[in-house]
Protein backbone atom coordinates (compact mmCIF):
# COMPACT_ATOMS: atom_id res chain seq x y z
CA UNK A 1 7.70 13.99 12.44
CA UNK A 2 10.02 12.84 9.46
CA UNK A 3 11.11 14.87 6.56
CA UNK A 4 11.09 13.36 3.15
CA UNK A 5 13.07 14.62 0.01
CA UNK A 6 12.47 13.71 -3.17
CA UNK A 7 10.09 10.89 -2.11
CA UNK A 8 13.14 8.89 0.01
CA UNK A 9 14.42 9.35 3.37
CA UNK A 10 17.23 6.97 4.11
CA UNK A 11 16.40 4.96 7.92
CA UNK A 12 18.71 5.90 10.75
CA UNK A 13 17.89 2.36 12.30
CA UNK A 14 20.30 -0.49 12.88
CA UNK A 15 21.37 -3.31 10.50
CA UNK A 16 19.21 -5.92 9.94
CA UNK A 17 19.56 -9.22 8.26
CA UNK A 18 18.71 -10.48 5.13
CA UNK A 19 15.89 -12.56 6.56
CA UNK A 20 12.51 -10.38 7.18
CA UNK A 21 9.14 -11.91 8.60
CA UNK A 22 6.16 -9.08 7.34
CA UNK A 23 2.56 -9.31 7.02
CA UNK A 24 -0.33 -8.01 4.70
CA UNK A 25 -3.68 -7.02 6.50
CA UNK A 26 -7.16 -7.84 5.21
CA UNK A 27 -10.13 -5.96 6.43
CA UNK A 28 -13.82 -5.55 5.30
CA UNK A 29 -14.34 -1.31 7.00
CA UNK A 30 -16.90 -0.26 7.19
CA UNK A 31 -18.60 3.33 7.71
CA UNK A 32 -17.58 3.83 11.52
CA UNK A 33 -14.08 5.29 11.29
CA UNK A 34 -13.42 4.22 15.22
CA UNK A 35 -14.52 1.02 14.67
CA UNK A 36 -12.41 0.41 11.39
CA UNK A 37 -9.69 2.11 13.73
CA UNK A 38 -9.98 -0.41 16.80
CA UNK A 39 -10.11 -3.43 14.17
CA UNK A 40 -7.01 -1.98 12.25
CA UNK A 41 -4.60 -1.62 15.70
CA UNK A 42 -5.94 -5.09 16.99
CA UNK A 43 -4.61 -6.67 13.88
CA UNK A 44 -1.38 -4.93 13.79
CA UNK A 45 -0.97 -6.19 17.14
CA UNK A 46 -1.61 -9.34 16.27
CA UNK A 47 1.25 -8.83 13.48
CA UNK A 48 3.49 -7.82 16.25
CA UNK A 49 3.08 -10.56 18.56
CA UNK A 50 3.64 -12.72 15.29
CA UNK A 51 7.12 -11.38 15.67
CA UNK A 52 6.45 -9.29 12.04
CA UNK A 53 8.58 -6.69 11.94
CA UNK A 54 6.66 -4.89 9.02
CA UNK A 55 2.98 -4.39 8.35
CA UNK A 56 0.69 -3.48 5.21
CA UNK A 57 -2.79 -2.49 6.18
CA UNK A 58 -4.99 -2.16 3.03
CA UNK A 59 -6.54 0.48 1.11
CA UNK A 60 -9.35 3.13 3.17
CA UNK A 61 -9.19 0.93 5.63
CA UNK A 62 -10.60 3.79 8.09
CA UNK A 63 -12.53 5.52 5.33
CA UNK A 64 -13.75 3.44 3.80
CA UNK A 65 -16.87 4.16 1.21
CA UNK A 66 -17.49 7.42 2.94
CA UNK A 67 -17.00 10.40 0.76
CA UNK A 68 -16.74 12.77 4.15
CA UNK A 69 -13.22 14.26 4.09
CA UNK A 70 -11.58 14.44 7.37
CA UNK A 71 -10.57 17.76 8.79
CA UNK A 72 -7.07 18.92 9.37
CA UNK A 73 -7.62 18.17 13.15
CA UNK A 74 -8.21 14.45 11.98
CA UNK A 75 -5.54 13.98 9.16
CA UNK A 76 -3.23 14.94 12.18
CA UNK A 77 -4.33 12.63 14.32
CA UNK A 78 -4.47 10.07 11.54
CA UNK A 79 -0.76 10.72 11.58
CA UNK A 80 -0.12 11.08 15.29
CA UNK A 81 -1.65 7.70 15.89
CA UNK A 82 -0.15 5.76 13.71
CA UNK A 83 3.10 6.89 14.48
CA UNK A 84 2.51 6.35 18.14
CA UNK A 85 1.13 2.95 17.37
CA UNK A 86 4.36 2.51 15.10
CA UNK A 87 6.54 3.28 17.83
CA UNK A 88 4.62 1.02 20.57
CA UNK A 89 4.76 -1.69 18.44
CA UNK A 90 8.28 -1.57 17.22
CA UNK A 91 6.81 -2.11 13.94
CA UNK A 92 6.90 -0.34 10.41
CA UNK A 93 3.31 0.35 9.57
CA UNK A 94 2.47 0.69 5.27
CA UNK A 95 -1.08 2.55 6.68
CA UNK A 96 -3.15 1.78 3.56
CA UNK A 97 -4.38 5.30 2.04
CA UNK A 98 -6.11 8.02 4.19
CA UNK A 99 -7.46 11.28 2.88
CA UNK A 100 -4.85 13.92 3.45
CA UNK A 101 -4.55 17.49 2.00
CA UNK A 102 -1.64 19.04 0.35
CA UNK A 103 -0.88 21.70 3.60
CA UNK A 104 -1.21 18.64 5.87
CA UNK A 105 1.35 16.69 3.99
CA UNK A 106 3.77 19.91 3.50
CA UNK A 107 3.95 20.30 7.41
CA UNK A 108 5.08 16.68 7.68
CA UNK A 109 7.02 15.85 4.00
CA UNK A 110 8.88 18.52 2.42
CA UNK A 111 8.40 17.69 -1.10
CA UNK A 112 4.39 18.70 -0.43
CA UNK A 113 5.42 22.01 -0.23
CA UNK A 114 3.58 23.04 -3.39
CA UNK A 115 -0.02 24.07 -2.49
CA UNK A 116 -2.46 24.68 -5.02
CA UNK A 117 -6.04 25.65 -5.27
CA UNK A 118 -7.45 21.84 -5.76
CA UNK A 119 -9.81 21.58 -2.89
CA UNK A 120 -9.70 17.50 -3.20
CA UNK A 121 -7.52 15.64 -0.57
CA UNK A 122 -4.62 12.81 -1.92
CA UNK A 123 -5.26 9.31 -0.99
CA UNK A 124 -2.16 9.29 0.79
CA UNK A 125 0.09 6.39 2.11
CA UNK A 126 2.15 6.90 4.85
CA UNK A 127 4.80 4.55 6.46
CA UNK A 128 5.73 5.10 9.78
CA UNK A 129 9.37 3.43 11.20
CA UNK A 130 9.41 1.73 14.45
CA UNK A 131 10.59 4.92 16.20
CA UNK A 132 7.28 6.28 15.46
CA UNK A 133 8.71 8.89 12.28
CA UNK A 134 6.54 9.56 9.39
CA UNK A 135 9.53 8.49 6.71
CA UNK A 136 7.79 8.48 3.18
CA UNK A 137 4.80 9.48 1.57
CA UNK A 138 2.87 8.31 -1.65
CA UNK A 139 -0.27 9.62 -3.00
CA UNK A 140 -2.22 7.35 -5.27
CA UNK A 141 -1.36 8.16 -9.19
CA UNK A 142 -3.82 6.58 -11.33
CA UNK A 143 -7.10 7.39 -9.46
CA UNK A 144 -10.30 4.42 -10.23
CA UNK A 145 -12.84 6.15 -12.31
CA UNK A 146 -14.98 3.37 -14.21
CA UNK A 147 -18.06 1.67 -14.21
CA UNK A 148 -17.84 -1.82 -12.89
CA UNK A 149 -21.21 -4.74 -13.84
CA UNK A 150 -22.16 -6.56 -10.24
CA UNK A 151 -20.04 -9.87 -9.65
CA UNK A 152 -23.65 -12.13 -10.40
CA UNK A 153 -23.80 -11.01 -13.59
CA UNK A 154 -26.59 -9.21 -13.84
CA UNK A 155 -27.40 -5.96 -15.09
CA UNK A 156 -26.39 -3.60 -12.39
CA UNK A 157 -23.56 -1.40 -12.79
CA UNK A 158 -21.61 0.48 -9.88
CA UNK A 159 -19.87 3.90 -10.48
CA UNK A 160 -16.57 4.23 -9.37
CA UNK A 161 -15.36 7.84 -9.76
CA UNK A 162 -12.29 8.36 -7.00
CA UNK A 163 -11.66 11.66 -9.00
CA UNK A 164 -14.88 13.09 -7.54
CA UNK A 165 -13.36 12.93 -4.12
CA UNK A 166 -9.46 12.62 -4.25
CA UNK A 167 -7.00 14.60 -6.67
CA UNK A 168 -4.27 12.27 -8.36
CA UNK A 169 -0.62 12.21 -6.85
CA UNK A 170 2.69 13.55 -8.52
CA UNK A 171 4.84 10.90 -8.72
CA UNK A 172 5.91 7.65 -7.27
CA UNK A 173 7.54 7.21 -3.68
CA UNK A 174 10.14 4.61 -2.09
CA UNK A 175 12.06 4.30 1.03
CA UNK A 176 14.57 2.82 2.99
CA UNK A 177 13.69 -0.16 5.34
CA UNK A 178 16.25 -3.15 6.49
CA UNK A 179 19.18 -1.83 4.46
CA UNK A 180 16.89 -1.96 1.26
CA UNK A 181 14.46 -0.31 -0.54
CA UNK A 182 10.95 0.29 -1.41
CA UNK A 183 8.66 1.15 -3.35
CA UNK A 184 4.50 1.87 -2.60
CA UNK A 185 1.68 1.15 -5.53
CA UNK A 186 -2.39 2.00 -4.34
CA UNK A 187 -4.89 -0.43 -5.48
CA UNK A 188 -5.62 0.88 -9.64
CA UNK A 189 -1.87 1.67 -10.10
CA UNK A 190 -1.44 -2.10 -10.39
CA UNK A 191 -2.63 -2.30 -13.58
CA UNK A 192 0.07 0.47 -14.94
CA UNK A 193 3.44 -1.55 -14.82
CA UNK A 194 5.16 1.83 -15.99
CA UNK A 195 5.15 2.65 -12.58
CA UNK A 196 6.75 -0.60 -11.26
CA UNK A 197 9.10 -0.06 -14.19
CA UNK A 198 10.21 3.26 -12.20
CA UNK A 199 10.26 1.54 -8.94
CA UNK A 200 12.69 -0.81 -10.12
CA UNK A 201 14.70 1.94 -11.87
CA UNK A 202 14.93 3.11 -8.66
CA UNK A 203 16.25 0.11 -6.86
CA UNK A 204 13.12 -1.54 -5.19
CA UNK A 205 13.62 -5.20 -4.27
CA UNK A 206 9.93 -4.88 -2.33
CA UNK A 207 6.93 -3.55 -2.73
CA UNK A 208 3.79 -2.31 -0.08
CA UNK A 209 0.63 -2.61 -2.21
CA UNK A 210 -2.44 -1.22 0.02
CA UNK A 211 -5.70 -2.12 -1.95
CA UNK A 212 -9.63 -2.17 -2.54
CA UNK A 213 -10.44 -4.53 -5.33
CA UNK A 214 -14.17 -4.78 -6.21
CA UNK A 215 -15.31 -8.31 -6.48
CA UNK A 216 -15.68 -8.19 -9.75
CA UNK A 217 -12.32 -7.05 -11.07
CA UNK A 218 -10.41 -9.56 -8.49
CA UNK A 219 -12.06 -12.01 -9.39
CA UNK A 220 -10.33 -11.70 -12.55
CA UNK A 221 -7.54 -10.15 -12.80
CA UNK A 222 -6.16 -9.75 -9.04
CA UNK A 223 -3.77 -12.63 -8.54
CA UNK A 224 -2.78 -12.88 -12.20
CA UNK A 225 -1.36 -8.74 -12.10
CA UNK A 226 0.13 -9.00 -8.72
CA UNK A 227 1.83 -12.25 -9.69
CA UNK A 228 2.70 -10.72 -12.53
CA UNK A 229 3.74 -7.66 -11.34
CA UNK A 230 6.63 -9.72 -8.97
CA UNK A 231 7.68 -11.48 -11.57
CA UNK A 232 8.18 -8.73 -13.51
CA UNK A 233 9.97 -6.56 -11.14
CA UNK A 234 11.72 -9.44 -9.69
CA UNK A 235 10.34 -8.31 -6.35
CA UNK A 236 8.16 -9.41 -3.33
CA UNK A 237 4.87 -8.08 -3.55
CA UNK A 238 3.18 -7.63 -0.13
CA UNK A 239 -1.09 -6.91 -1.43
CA UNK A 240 -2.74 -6.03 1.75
CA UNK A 241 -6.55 -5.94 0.44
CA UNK A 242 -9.85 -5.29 1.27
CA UNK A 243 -11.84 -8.61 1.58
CA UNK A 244 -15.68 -8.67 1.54
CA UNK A 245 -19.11 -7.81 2.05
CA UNK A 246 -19.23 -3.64 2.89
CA UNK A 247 -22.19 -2.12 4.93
CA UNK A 248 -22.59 0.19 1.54
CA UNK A 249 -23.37 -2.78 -0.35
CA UNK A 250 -20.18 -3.18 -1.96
CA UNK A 251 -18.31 -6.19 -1.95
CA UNK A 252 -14.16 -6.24 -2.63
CA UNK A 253 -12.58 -9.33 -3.60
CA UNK A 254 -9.96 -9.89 -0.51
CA UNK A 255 -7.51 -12.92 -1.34
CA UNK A 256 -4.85 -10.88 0.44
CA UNK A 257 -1.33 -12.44 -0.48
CA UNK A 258 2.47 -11.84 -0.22
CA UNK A 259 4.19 -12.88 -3.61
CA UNK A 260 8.36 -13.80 -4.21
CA UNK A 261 9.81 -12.86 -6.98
CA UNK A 262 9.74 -16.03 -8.74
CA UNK A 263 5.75 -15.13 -8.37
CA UNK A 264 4.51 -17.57 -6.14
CA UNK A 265 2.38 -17.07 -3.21
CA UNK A 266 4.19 -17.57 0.36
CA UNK A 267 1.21 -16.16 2.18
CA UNK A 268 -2.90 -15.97 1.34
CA UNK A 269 -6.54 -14.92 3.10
CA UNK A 270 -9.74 -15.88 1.23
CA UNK A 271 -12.29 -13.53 2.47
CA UNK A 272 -12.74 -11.39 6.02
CA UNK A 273 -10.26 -9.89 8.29
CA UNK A 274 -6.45 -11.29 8.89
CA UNK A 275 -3.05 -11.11 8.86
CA UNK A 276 -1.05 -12.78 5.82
CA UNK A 277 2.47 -13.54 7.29
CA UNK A 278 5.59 -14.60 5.17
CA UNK A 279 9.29 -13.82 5.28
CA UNK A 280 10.80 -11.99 2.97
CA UNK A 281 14.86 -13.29 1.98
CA UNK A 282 16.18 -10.61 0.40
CA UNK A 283 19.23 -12.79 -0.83
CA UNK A 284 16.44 -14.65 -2.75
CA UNK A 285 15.98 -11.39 -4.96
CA UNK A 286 19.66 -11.29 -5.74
CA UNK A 287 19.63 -15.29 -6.75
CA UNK A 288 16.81 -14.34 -9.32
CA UNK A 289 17.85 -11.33 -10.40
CA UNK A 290 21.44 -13.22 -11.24
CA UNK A 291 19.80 -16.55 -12.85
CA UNK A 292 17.44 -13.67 -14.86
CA UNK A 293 19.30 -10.71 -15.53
CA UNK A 294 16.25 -9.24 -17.68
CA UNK A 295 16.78 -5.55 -16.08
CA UNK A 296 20.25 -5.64 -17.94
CA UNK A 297 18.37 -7.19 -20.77
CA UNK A 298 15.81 -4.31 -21.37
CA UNK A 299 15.88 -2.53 -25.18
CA UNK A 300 13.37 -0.88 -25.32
CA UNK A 301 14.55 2.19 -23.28
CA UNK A 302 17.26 2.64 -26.15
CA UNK A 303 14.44 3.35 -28.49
């Protein structure tokens, strides 16, 4: 498996062109990790034969709305699989956010080498190269902890509090894919454009967004922050979401889309399971970066 230092591991694969077809999952899991499993890899293989050469699967897409950590024999074979799968494919997998703990991570990434007595897993999100290497790893930051009214309106509330089962991650993550880099964001962190401030800062002209949206809150707010989040950054957004009715009773919002960084959507699912595809034209970046040079613009970091 890879190493990763400092949250970047540069690709040892071959030059690729400017021109990149990817795709952004949607699934509804649901509480039967094989099953979520089987319905993740036929997707990604449906990405594949759509000649994608990059993949975003969405946010606990194996786990889901179950609090059950896995145990170390599973968060290795979480990462054994997808790597295979990776490498069968010939296909960079984004795999969404799994439940990993810190002395699983330290055996695979390097900068995990700081174990501590928190007991609580990461949400982790690994991306796997086509050779089947685990090159970069991002735990979620900003970890959902609110209370959220039902979509109809009425007077039901649902408690979200990812803090009872995950502890937060340490910093943000990027890596090297098609002679260009990028950055990861979970879901929450979407609403904290600090971090895609950093991202950029750190030379991001894409961005793998795994996610779980509740109805409610995409309803309102999820295309207007992810739009606004690639026109921001000047970056294509690929949101891989989940996108319906959960055997828990929850319900996430879906709408699944990849976004340029003019901020208009190339690629879109409404509700249930399927593959967004788009291409991605990295010269496209440069032309609006040049025709809005707001990164050279920025004052307030002089304050």
């Amino acid at each position: 498996m890879g190493e990763l230092k400092e949250g970047n591991r540069v690709s040892t694969s071959a030059f690729h062109p400017s021109r990149i077809t990817v795709c952004a999952i949607q699934m509804v899991s649901t509480l039967d990790w094989q099953q979520n499993h089987t319905t993740a890899v036929a997707l990604l293989e449906q990405a594949a034969a759509a000649q994608c050469q990059l993949a975003v699967l969405p946010e606990n897409f194996i786990t889901y709305g179950d609090k059950n950590t896995p145990d170390e024999q599973q968060q290795f074979q979480f990462i054994q699989d997808y790597a295979a799968l990776a490498k069968k494919l010939n296909l960079w997998i984004v795999a969404g956010t799994f439940p990993l703990h810190s002395h699983v991570l330290a055996k695979t990434f390097k900068q995990y080498q700081r174990i501590s007595s928190d007991r609580r897993p990461y949400a982790a999100c690994l991306v796997f190269d086509p050779q089947g290497t685990a090159v970069a790893a991002y735990t979620k930051l900003h970890l959902f902890d609110v209370d959220v009214k039902d979509l109809d309106g009425s007077n039901g509330v649902q408690r979200y509090c990812e803090s009872d089962v995950f502890r937060p991650g340490e910093s943000p993550a990027v890596f090297q894919a098609f002679n260009q880099t990028s950055g990861l964001a979970v879901c929450y962190d979407l609403r904290f454009p600090e971090l895609f401030r950093v991202l950029i800062d750190k030379g991001c002209r894409f961005i793998c967004f795994p996610s779980a949206f509740t109805a409610k809150t995409g309803q309102a707010h999820w295309r207007t922050l992810v739009c606004a989040r690639a026109i921001e950054t000047q970056c294509y957004i690929i949101a891989a979401n989940q996108g319906g009715l959960h055997p828990n009773g929850r319900e996430t919002w879906g709408e699944t889309i990849i976004v340029d960084p003019w901020g208009s959507v190339l690629a879109s699912i409404d509700k249930g399971e399927g593959i967004a595809v788009a291409e991605m034209d990295f010269d496209f970046v440069a032309q609006c970066r040049d025709a809005m040079p707001v990164s050279q613009h920025r004052r307030l970091d002089r304050c």
